[in-house]
Protein backbone atom coordinates (compact mmCIF):
# COMPACT_ATOMS: atom_id res chain seq x y z
CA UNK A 1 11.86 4.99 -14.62
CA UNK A 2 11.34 8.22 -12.61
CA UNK A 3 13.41 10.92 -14.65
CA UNK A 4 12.11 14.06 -12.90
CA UNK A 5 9.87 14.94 -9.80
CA UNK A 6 8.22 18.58 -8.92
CA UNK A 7 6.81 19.66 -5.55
CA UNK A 8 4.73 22.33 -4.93
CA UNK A 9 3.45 22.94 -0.90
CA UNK A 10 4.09 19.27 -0.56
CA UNK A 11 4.48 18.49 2.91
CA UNK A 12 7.75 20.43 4.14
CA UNK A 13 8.66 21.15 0.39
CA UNK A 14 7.27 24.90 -0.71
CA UNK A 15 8.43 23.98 -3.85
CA UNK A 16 11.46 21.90 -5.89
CA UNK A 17 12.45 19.80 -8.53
CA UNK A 18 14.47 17.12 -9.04
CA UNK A 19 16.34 14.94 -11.81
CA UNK A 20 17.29 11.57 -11.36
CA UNK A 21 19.82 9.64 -13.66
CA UNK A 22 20.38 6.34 -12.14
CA UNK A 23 17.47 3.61 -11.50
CA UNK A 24 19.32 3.65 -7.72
CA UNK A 25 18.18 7.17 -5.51
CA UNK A 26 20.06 7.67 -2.07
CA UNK A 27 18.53 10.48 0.26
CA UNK A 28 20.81 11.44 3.12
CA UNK A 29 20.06 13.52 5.69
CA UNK A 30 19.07 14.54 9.47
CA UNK A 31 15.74 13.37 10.63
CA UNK A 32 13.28 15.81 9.92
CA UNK A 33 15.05 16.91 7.11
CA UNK A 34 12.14 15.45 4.51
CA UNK A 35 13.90 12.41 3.14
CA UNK A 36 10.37 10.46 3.50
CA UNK A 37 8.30 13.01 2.08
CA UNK A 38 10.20 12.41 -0.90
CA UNK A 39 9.61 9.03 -1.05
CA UNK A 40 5.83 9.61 0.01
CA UNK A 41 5.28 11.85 -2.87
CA UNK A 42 6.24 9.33 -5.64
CA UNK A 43 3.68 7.28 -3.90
CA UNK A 44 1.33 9.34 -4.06
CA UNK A 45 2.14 10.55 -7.82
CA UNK A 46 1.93 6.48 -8.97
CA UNK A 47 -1.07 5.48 -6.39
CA UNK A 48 -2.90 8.65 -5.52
CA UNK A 49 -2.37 7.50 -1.86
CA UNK A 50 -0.29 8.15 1.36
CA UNK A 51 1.38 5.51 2.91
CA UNK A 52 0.98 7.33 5.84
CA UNK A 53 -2.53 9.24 6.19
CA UNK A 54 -5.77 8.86 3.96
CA UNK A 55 -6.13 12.16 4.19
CA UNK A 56 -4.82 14.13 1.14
CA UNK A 57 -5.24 17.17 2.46
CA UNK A 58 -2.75 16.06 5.88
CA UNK A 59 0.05 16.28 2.70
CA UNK A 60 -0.45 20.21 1.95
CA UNK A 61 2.01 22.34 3.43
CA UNK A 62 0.96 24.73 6.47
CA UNK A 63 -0.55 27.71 5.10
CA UNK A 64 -1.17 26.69 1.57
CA UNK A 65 -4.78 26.04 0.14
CA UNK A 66 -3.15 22.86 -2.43
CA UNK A 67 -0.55 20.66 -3.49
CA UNK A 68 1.07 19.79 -6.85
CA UNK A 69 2.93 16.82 -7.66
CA UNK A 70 4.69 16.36 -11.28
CA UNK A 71 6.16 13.49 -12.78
CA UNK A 72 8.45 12.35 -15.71
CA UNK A 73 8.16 8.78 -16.75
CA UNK A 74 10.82 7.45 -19.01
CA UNK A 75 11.48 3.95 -20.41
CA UNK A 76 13.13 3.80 -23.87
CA UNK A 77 11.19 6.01 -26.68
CA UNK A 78 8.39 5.60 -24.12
CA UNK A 79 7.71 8.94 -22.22
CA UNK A 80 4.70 9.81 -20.01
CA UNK A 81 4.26 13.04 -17.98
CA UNK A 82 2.04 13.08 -14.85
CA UNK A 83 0.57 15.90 -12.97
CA UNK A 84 -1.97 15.91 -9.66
CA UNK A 85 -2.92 18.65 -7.23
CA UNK A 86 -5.41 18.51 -4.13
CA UNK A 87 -6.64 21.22 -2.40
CA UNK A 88 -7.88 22.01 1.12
CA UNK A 89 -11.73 21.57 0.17
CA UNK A 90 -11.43 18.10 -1.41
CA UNK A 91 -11.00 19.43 -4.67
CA UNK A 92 -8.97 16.87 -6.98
CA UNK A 93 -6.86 18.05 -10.58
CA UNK A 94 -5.69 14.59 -12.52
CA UNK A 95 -3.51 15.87 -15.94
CA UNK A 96 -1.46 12.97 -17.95
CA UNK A 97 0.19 13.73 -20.84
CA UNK A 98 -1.45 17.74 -21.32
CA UNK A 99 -4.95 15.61 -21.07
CA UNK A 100 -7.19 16.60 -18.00
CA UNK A 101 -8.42 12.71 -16.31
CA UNK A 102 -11.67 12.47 -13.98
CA UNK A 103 -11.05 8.56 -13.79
CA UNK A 104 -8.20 7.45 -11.00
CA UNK A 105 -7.62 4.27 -13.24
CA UNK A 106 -6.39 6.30 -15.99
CA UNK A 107 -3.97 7.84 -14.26
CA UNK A 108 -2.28 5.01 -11.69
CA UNK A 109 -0.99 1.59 -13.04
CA UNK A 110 2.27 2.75 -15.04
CA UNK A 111 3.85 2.07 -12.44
CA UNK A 112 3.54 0.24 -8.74
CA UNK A 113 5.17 1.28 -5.99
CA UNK A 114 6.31 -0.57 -2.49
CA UNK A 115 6.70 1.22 0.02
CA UNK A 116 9.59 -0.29 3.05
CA UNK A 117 8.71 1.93 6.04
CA UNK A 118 9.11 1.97 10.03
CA UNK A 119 5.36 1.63 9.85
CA UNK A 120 5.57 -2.20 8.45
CA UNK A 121 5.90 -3.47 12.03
CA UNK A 122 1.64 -3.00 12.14
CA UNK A 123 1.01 -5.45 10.18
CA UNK A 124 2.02 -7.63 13.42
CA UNK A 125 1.24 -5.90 15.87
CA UNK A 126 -1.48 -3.55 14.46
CA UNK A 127 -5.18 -3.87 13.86
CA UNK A 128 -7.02 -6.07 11.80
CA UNK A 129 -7.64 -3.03 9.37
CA UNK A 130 -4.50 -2.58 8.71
CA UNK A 131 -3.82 -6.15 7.54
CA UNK A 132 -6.99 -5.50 5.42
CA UNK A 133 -5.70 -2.08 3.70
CA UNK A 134 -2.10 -4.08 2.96
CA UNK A 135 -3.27 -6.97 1.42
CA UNK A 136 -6.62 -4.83 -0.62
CA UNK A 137 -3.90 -2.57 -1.81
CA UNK A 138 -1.41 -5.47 -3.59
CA UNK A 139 -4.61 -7.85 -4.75
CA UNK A 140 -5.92 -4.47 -6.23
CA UNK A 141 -2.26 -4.39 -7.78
CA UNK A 142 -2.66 -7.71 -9.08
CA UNK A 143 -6.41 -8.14 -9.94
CA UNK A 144 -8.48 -4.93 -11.48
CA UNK A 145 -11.49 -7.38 -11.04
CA UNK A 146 -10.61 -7.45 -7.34
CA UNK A 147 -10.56 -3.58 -6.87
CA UNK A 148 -13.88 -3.53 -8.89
CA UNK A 149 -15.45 -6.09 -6.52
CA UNK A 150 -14.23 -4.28 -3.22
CA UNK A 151 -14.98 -1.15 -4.73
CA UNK A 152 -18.84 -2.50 -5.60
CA UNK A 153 -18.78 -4.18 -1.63
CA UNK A 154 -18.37 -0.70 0.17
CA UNK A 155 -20.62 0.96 -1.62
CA UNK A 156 -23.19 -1.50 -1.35
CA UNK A 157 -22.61 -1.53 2.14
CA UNK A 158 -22.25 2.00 2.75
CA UNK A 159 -25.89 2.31 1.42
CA UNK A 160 -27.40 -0.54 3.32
CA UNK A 161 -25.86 0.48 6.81
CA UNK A 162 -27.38 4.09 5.84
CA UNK A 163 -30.97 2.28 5.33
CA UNK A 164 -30.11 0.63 8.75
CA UNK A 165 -30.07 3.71 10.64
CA UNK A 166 -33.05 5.02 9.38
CA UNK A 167 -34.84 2.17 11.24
CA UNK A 168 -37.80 -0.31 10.29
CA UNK A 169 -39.07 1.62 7.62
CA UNK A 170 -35.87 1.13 5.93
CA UNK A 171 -35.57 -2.74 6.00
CA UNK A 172 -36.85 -3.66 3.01
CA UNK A 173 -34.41 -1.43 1.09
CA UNK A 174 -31.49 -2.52 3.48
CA UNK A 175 -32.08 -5.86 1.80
CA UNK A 176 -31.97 -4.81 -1.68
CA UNK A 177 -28.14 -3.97 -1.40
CA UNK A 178 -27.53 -7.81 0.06
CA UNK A 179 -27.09 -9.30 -3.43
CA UNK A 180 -24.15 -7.32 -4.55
CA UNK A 181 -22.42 -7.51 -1.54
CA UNK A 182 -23.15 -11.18 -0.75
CA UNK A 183 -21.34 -11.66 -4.61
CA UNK A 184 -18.72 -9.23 -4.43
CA UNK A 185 -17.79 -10.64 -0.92
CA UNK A 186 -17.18 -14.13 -2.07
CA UNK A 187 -15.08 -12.95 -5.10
CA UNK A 188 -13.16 -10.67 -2.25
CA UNK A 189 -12.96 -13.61 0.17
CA UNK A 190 -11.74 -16.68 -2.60
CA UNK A 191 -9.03 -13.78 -3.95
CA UNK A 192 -8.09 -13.12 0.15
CA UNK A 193 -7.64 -16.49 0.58
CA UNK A 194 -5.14 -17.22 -2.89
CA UNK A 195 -3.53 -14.17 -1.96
CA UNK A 196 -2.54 -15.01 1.97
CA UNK A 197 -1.13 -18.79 0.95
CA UNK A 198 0.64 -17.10 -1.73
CA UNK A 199 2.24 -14.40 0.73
CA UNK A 200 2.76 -17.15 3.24
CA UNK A 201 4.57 -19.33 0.89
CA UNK A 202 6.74 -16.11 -0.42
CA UNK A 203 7.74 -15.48 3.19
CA UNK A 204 8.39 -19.05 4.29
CA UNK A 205 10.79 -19.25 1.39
CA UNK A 206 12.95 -15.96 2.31
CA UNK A 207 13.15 -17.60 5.94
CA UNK A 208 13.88 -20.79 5.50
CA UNK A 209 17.50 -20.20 6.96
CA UNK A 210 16.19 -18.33 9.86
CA UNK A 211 15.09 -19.20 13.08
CA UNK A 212 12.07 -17.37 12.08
CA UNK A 213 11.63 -20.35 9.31
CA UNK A 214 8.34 -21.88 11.63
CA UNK A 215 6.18 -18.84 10.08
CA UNK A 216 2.51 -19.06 8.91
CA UNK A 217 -0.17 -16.67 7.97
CA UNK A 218 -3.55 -17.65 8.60
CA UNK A 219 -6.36 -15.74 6.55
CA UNK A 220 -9.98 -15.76 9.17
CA UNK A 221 -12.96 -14.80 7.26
CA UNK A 222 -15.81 -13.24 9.33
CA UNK A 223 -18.58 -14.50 7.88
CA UNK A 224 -19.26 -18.07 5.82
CA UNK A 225 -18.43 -16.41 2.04
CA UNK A 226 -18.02 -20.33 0.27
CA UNK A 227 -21.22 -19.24 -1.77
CA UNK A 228 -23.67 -16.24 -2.03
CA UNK A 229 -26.08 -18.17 -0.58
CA UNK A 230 -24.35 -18.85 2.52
CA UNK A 231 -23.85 -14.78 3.28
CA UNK A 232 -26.83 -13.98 2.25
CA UNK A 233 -28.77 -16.18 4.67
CA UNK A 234 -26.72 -14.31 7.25
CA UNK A 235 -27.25 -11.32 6.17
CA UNK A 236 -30.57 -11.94 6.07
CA UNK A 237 -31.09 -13.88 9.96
CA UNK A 238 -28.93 -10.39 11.11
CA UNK A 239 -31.00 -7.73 9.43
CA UNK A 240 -33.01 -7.54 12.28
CA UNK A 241 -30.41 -7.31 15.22
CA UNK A 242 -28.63 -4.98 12.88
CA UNK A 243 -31.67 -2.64 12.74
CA UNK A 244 -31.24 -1.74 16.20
CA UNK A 245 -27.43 -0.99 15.53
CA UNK A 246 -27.31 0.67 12.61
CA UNK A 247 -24.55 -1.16 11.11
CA UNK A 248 -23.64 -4.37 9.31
CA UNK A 249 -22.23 -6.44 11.63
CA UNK A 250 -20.21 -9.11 9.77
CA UNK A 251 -18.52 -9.17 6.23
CA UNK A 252 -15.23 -8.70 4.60
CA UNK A 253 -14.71 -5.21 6.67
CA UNK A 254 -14.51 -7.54 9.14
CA UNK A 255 -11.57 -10.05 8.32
CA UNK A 256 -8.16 -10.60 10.02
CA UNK A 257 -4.98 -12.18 8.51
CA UNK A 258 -2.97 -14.03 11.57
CA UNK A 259 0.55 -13.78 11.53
CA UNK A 260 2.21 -17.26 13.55
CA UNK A 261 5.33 -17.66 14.62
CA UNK A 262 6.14 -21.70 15.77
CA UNK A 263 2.20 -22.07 16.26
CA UNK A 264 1.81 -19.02 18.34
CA UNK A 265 0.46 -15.33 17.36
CA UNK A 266 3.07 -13.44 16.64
CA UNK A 267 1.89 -10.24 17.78
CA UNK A 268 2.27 -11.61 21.52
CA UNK A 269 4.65 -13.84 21.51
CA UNK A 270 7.86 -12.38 19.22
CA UNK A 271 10.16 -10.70 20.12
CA UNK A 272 10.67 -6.24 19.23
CA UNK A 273 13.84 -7.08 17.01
CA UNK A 274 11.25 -10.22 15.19
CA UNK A 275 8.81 -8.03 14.79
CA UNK A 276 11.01 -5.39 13.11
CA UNK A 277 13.05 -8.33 11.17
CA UNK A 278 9.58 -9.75 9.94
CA UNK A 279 8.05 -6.58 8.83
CA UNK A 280 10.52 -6.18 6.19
CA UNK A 281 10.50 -9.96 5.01
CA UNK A 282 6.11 -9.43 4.74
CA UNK A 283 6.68 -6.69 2.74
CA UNK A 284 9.57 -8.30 0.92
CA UNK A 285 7.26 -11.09 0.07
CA UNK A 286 4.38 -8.93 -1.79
CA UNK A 287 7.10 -7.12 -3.26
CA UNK A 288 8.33 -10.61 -5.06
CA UNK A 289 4.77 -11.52 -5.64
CA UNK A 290 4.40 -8.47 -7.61
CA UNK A 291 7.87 -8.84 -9.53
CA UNK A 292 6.74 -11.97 -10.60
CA UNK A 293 3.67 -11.56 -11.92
CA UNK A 294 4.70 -7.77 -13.70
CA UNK A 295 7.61 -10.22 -15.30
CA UNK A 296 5.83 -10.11 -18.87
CA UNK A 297 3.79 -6.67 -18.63
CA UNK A 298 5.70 -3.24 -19.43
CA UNK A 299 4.31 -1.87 -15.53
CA UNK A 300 7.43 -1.22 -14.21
CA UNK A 301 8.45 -1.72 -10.46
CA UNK A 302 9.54 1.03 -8.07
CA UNK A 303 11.11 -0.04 -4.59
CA UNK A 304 11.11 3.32 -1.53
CA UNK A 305 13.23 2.01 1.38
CA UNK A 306 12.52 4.05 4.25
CA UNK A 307 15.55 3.15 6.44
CA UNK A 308 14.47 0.16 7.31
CA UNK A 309 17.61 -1.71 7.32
CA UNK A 310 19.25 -0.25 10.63
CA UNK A 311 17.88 -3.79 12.16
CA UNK A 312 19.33 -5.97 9.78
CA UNK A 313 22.50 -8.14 10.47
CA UNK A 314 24.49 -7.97 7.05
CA UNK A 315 23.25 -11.94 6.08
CA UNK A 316 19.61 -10.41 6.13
CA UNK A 317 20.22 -6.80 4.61
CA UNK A 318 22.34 -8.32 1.80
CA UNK A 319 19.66 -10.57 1.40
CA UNK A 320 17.33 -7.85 1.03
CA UNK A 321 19.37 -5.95 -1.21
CA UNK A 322 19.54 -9.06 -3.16
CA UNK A 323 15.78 -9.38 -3.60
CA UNK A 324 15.49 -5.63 -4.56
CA UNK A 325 17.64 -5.82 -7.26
CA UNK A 326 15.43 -6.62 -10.51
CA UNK A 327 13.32 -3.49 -9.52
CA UNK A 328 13.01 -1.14 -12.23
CA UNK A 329 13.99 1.72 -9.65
CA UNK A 330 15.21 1.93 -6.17
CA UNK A 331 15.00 4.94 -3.32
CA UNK A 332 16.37 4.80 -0.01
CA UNK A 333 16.82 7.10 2.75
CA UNK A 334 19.52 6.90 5.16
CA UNK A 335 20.34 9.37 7.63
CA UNK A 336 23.92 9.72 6.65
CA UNK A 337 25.87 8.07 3.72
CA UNK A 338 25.95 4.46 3.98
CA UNK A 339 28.92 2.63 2.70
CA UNK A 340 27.89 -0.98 0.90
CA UNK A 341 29.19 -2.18 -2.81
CA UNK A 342 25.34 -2.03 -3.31
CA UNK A 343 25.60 1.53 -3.55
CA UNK A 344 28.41 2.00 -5.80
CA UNK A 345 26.01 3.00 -8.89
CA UNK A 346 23.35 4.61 -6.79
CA UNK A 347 23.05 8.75 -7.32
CA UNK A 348 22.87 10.56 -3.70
CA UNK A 349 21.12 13.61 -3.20
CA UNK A 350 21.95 15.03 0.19
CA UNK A 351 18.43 17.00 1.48
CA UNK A 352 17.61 19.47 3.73
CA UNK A 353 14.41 21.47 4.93
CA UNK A 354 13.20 22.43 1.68
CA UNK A 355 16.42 22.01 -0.25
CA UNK A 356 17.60 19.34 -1.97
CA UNK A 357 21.54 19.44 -3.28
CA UNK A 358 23.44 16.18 -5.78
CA UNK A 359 26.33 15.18 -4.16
């Protein structure tokens, strides 16, 4: 659990710190106020990403040349203490425990985060990347061997679009990157396609009393990944076409996930409040994936509910509630004080620009 968390020219936050006592966090306050930015900064403390930029240095306050982010961890006897700054010119600082890190996987993983925000509603009606980033992020959660394989993919293809642009001269060494791609991309595409019928089956089952119960998710590979053989033969019949582009033209940077609603794409044929009611369930769904499978591991689970809820009839938000509740910690934010039995344990913090008062 999350006992303490310091900000220094974090977003709108100069500087603070604050103690938490209860594994249930309510931020009230007026919009603006920097109720997300809290929320985005334990993010960022257990992932070393935004859920809202990819750009670290968007998340240092105007005027200042870095940001600092502390942490407390605290389960039992168990105690770790986490520290990370950025500054303007890229520059990176990763301390756990007093010891200075250089390796990102030795300072995430104590912890996984999901994050319910406004922002959800893309994975309908947003682009294809999107869908990618959501569903690399929780595989990566579940499978280190995934986020080696991706990792080993981009590079590989960073290097052979780079040969690409440098023309004919380059072809031969365009190639040489096409086994490690063709092998990571079939280990990508086989964990894609587990991981979609798995979300789609996780979703199904939270609708099944809704008239949103006729939902499917439909994973569409780009290119033919059953074998390394197959994408390497493409690869190989595109190299030339590609030459004149610069670019790899097909691959896993190229897949979609379809969202269907009774047969039909959701993202043109459901309704505003659907979309907004199905966000939360999508996210719900690799939220319970993750529960599931952290059951027997001592990673514990931390829930940030961005307001999300406004939408909700009380059947669904009690529902949600419901499904949040074996999380090791919760954090919402609500504009003002929201009265549900849900709440009666929760500790409320009411916050301000820059100031953030227990109630």
């Amino acid at each position: 659990m999350l006992k303490e968390l310091t900000l220094k020219n974090f977003r709108s936050y100069s500087g603070t710190r604050v103690k938490f006592n209860s594994a249930k966090v309510l931020f009230t306050g007026a919009n603006g106020s920097g109720k997300t930015n809290l929320l985005e900064a334990v993010f960022f403390l257990t992932m070393l990403r935004s859920f809202r930029t990819t750009q670290p240095r968007d998340l240092i306050r105007h005027s200042a040349q870095a940001f600092t982010i502390s942490g407390r961890l605290e389960r039992g006897i168990w105690q770790e203490e986490l520290r990370l700054s950025y500054a303007q010119n890229g520059g990176r600082a990763l301390n756990r425990n007093g010891d200075k890190l250089t390796r990102s996987s030795d300072f995430i993983g104590l912890v996984l985060p999901v994050a319910f925000i406004p922002e959800d509603i893309m994975l309908i009606s947003g682009s294809a990347a999107y869908r990618r980033r959501f569903i690399d992020m929780y595989l990566s959660m579940l499978d280190s061997s995934y986020q080696v394989a991706l990792y080993q993919y981009n590079s590989a293809l960073q290097q052979r679009n780079a040969a690409l642009k440098r023309g004919i001269p380059a072809k031969l060494t365009a190639a040489a990157f096409e086994p490690v791609m063709a092998e990571s991309a079939v280990y990508i595409a086989s964990r894609r396609k587990f991981f979609t019928s798995l979300w789609g089956s996780e979703v199904a089952e939270l609708l099944k009393t809704e008239p949103e119960a006729e939902f499917s998710v439909c994973y569409e590979p780009d290119a033919p990944y059953e074998t390394t053989e197959d994408y390497l033969k493409q690869l190989s019949e595109n190299r030339s076409k590609e030459l004149k582009r610069g670019c790899t033209t097909s691959g896993p940077q190229l897949d979609d996930f379809i969202l269907y609603l009774q047969d039909q794409p959701m993202r043109n044929f459901a309704s505003s409040g659907q979309r907004r009611k199905l966000a939360i369930y999508l996210k719900l769904a690799a939220y319970n994936i993750l529960r599931k499978n952290l059951n027997q591991s001592k990673i514990e689970l931390i829930g940030l509910v961005d307001d999300v809820t406004g939408e909700l009839d009380n059947a669904n938000r009690q529902r949600f509630y419901t499904n949040l509740r074996n999380a090791d910690q919760l954090f919402f934010t609500f504009a003002d004080p929201v009265r549900d039995e849900f709440f009666g344990d929760a500790e409320i913090f009411k916050i301000e620009p820059d100031k953030i008062t227990a109630i």
